[in-house]
C-alpha atoms as a PDB file:
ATOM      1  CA  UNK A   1       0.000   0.000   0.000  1.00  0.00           C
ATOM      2  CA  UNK A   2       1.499   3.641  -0.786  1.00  0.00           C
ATOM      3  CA  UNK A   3       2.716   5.817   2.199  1.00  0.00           C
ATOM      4  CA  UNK A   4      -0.192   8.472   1.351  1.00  0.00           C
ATOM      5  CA  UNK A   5      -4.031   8.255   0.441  1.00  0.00           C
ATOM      6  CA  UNK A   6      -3.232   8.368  -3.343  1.00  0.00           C
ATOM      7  CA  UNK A   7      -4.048   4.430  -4.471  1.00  0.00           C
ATOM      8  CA  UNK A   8      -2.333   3.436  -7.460  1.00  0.00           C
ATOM      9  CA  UNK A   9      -2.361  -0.665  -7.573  1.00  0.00           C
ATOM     10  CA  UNK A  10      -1.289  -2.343 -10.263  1.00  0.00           C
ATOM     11  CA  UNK A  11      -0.644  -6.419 -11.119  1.00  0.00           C
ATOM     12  CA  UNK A  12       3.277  -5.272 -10.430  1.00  0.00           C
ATOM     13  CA  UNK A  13       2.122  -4.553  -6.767  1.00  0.00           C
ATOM     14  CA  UNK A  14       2.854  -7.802  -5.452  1.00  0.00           C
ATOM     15  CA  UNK A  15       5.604  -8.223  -2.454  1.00  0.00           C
ATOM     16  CA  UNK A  16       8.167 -10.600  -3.808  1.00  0.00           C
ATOM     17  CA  UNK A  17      11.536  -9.123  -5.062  1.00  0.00           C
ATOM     18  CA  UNK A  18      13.867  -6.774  -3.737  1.00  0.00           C
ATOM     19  CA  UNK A  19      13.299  -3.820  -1.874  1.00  0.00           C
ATOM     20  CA  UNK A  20      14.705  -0.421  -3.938  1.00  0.00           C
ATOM     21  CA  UNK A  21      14.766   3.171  -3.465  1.00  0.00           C
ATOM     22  CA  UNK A  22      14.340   5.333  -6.652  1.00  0.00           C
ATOM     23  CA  UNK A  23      15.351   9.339  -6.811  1.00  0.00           C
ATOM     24  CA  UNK A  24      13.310  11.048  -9.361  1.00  0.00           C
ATOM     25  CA  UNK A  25      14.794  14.411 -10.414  1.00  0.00           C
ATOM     26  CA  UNK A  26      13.773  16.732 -13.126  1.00  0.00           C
ATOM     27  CA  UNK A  27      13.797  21.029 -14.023  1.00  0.00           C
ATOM     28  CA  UNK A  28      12.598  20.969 -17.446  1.00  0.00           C
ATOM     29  CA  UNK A  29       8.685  20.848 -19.189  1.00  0.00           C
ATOM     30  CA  UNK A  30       5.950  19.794 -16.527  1.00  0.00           C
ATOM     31  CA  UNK A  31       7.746  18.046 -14.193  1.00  0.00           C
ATOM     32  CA  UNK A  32       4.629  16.183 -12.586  1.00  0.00           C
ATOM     33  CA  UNK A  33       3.386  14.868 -15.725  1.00  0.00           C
ATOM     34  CA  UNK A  34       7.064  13.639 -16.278  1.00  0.00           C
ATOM     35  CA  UNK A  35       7.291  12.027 -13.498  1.00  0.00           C
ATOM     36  CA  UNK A  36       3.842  10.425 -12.973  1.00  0.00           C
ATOM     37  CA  UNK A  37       4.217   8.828 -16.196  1.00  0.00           C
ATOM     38  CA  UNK A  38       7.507   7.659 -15.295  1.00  0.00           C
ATOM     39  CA  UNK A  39       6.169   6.241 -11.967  1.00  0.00           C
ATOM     40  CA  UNK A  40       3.264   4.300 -14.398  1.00  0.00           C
ATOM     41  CA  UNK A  41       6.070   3.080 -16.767  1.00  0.00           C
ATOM     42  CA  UNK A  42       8.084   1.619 -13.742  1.00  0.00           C
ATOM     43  CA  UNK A  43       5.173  -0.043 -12.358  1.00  0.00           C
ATOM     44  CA  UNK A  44       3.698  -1.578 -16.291  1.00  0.00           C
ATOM     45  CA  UNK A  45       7.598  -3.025 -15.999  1.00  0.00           C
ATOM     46  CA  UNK A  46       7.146  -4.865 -12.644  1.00  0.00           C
ATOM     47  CA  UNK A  47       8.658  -2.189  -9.894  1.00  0.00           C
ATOM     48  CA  UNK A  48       6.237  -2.844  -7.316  1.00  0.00           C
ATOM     49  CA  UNK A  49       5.369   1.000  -6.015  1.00  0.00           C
ATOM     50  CA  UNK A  50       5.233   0.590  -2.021  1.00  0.00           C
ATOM     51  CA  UNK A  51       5.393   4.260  -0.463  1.00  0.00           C
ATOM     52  CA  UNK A  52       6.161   7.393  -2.294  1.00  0.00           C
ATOM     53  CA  UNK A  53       7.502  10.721  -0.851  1.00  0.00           C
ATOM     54  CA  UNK A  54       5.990  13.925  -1.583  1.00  0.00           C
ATOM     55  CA  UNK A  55       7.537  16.624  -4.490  1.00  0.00           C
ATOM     56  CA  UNK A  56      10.452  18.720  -3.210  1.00  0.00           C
ATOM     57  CA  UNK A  57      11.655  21.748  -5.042  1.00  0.00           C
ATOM     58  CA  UNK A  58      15.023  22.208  -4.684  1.00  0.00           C
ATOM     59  CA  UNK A  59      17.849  24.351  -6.066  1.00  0.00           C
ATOM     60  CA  UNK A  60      20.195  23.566  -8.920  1.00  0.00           C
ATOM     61  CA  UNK A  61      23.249  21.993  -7.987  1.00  0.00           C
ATOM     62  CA  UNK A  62      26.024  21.642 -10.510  1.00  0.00           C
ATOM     63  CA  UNK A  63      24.315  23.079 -13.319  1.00  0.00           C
ATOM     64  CA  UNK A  64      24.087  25.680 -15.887  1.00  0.00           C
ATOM     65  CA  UNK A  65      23.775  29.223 -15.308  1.00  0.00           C
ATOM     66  CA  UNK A  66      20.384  30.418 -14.631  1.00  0.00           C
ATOM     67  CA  UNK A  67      19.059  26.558 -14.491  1.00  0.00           C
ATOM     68  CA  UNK A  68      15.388  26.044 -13.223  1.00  0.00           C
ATOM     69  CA  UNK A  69      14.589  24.904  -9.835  1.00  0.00           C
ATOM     70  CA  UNK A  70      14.379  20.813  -9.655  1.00  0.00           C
ATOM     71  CA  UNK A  71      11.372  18.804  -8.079  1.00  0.00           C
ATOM     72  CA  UNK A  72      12.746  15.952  -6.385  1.00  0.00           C
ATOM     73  CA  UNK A  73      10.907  12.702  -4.901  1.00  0.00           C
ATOM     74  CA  UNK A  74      11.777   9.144  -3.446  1.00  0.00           C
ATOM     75  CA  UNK A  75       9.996   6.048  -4.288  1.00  0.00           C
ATOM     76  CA  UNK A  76      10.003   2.782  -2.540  1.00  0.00           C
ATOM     77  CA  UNK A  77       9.344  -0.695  -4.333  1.00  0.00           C
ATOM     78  CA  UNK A  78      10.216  -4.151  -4.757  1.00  0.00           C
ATOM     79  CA  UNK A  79      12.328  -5.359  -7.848  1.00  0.00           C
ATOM     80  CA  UNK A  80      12.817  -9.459  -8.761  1.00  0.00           C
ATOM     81  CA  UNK A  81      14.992  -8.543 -11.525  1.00  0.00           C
ATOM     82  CA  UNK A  82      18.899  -7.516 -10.844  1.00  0.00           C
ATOM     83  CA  UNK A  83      19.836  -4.133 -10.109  1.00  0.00           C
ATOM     84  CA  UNK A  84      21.600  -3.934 -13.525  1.00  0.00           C
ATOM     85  CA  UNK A  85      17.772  -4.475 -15.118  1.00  0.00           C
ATOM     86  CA  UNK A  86      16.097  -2.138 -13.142  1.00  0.00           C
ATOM     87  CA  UNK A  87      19.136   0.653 -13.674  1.00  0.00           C
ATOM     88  CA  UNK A  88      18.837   0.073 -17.355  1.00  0.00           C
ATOM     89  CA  UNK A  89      14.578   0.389 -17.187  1.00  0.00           C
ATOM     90  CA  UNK A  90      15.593   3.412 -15.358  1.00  0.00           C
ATOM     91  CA  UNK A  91      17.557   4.802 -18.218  1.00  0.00           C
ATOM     92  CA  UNK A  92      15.178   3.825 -20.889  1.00  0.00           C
ATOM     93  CA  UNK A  93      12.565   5.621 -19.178  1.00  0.00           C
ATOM     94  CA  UNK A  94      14.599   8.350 -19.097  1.00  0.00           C
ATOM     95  CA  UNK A  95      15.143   8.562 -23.096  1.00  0.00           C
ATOM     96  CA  UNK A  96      11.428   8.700 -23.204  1.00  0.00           C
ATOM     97  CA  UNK A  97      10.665  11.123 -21.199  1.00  0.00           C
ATOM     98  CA  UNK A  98      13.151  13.231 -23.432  1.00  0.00           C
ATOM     99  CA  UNK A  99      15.970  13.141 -22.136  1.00  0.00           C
ATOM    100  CA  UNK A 100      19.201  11.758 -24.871  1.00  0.00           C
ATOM    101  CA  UNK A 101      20.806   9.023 -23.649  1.00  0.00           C
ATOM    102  CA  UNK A 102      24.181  11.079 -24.282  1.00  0.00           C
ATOM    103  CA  UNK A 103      23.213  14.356 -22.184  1.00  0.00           C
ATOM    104  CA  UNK A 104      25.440  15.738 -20.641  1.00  0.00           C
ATOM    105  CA  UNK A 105      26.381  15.717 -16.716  1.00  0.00           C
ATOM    106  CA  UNK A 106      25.027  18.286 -14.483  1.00  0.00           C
ATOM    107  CA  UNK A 107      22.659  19.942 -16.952  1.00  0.00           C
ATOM    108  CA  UNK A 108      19.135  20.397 -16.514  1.00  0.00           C
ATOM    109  CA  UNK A 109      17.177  17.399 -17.921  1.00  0.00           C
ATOM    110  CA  UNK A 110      13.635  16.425 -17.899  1.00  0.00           C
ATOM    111  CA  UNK A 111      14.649  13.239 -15.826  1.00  0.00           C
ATOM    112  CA  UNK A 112      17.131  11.803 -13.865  1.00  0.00           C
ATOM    113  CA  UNK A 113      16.080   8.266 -12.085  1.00  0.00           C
ATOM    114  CA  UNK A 114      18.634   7.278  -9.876  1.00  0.00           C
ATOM    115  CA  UNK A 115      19.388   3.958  -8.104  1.00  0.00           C
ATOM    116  CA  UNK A 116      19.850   4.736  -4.576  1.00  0.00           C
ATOM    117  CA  UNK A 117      19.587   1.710  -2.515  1.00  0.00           C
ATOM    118  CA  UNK A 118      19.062  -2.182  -3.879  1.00  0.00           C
ATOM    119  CA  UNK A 119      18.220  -4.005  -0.271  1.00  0.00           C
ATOM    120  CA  UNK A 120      21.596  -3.967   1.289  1.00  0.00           C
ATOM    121  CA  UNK A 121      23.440  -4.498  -1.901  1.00  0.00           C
ATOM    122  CA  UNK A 122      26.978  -3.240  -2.309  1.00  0.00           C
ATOM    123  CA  UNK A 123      28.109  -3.159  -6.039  1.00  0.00           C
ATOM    124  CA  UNK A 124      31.146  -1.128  -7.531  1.00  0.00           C
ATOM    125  CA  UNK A 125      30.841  -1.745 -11.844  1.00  0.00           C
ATOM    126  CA  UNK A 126      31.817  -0.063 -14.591  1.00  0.00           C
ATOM    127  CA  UNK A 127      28.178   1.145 -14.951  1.00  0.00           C
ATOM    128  CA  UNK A 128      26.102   0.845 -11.239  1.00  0.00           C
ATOM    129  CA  UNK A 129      27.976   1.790  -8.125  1.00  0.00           C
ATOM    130  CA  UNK A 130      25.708   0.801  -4.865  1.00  0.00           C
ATOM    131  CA  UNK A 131      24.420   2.609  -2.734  1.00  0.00           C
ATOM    132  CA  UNK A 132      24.197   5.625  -5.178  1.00  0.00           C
ATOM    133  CA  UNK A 133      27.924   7.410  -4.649  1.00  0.00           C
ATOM    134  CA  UNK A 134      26.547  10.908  -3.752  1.00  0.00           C
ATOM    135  CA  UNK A 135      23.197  10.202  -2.178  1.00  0.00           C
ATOM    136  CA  UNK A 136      24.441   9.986   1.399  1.00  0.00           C
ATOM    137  CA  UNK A 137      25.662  13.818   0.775  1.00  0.00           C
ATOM    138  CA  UNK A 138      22.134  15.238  -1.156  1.00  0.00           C
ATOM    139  CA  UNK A 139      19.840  17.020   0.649  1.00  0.00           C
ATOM    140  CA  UNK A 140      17.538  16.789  -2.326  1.00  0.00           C
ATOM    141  CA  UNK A 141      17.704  12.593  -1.856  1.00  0.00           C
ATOM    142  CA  UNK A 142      17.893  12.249   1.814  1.00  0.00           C
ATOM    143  CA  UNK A 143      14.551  14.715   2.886  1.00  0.00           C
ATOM    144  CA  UNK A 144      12.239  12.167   0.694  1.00  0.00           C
ATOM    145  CA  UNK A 145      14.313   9.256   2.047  1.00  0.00           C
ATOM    146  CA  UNK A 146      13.622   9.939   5.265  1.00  0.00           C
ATOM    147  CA  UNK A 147      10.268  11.032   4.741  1.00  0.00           C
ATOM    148  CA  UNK A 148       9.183   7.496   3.656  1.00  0.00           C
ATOM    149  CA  UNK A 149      12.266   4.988   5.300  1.00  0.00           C
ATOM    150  CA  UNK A 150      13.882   7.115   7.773  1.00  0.00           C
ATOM    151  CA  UNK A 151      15.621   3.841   8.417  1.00  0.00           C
ATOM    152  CA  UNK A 152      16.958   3.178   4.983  1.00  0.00           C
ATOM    153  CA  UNK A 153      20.545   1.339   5.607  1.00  0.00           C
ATOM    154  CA  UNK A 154      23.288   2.428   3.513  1.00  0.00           C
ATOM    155  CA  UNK A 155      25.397  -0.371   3.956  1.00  0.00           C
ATOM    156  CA  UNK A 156      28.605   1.387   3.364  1.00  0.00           C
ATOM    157  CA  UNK A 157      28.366   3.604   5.930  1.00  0.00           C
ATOM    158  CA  UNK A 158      26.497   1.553   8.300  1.00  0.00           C
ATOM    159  CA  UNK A 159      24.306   4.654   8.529  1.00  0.00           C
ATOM    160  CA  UNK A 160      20.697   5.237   8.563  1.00  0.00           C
ATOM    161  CA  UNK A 161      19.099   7.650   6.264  1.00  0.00           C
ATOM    162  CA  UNK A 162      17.754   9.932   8.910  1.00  0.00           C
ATOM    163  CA  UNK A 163      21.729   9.845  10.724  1.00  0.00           C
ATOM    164  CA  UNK A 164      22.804  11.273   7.065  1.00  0.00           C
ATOM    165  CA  UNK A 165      20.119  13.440   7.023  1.00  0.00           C
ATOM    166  CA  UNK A 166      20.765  15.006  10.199  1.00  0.00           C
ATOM    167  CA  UNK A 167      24.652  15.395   9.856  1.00  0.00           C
ATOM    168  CA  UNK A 168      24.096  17.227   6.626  1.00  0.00           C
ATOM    169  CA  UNK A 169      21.449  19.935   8.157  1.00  0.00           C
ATOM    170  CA  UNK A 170      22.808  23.238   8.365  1.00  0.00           C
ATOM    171  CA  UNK A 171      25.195  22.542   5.621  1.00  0.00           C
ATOM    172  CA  UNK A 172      25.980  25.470   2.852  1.00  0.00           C
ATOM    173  CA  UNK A 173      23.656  23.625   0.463  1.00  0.00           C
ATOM    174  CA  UNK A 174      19.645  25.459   0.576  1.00  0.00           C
ATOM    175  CA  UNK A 175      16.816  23.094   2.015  1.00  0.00           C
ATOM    176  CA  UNK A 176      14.743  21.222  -0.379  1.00  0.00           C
ATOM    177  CA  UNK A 177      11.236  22.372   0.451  1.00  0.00           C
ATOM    178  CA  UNK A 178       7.784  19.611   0.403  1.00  0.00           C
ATOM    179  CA  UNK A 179       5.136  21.291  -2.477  1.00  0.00           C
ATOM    180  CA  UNK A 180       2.866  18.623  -2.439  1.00  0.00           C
ATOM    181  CA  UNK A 181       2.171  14.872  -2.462  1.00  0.00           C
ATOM    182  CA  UNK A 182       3.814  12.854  -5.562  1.00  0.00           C
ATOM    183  CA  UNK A 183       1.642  13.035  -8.405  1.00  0.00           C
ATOM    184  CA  UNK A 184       0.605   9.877  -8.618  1.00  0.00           C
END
């Protein structure tokens, strides 16, 4: 069942697999529509939707002059498939939403899905590191973490989400602020 009153089953919403955290991250064209139909072509691919955080807006960080605020979200679901399959639904979900598979880094984008946690998994590859390298240090990530797993292990820290969350308050970097619930 999803964390808020927004009910959005599906035949993927079944509780075998995996447990995953997704970041959802986007500052260009209607960002809700973007990411709602992201959210239904994760779920029509078998990620089982469990609890979803509500839309941040956050600043840009790393990007181009005069870049658009981002809206930022966390979703929680289960995965059977590898974490290689889901990263690479992920990115093909990403091409259709618009953004090219050869953008560049730190630019604005329509959508960036990122792999932040697979269950307890650690994995260093040439193409998924796990947990996500820079989550633990994103106040964008971490505030809808928390908000639906405050106790979300990153297993290379041996940290909670809500310890890196609270060690990172008060840094230089502006506070993501909620807007409303994810636009399911």
């Amino acid at each position: 069942m999803l964390k808020h009153a927004h009910d959005v089953k599906s035949d993927a919403d079944t509780p075998s697999g995996v447990s995953a955290f997704l970041a959802f991250g986007g500052n260009l064209g209607d960002r809700e529509a973007v990411f709602r139909k992201a959210l239904i072509s994760l779920r029509g691919n078998g990620f089982a939707v469990d609890a979803a955080s509500g839309l941040y807006e956050s600043a840009p960080v790393g990007c181009e002059d005069g870049a658009q605020p981002f809206y930022n979200a966390v979703v929680r679901g289960r995965w059977s498939g590898t974490p290689e399959s889901l990263l690479a639904l992920c990115q093909e979900i990403e091409i259709a939403s618009g953004r090219p598979a050869d953008h560049p880094h730190w630019h604005s984008r329509t959508l960036d899905l990122d792999l932040i946690l697979f269950g307890e998994r650690i994995l260093h590859t040439d193409s998924l590191i796990l947990p996500h390298p820079r989550a633990h240090t994103r106040l964008f990530v971490l505030l809808p973490l928390v908000e639906i797993a405050p106790d979300a292990l990153f297993p290379t820290l041996h940290l909670k989400a809500s310890e890196l969350l609270a060690a990172l308050k008060g840094t230089a970097e502006k506070m993501p602020h909620w807007i409303k619930p994810f636009p399911l």
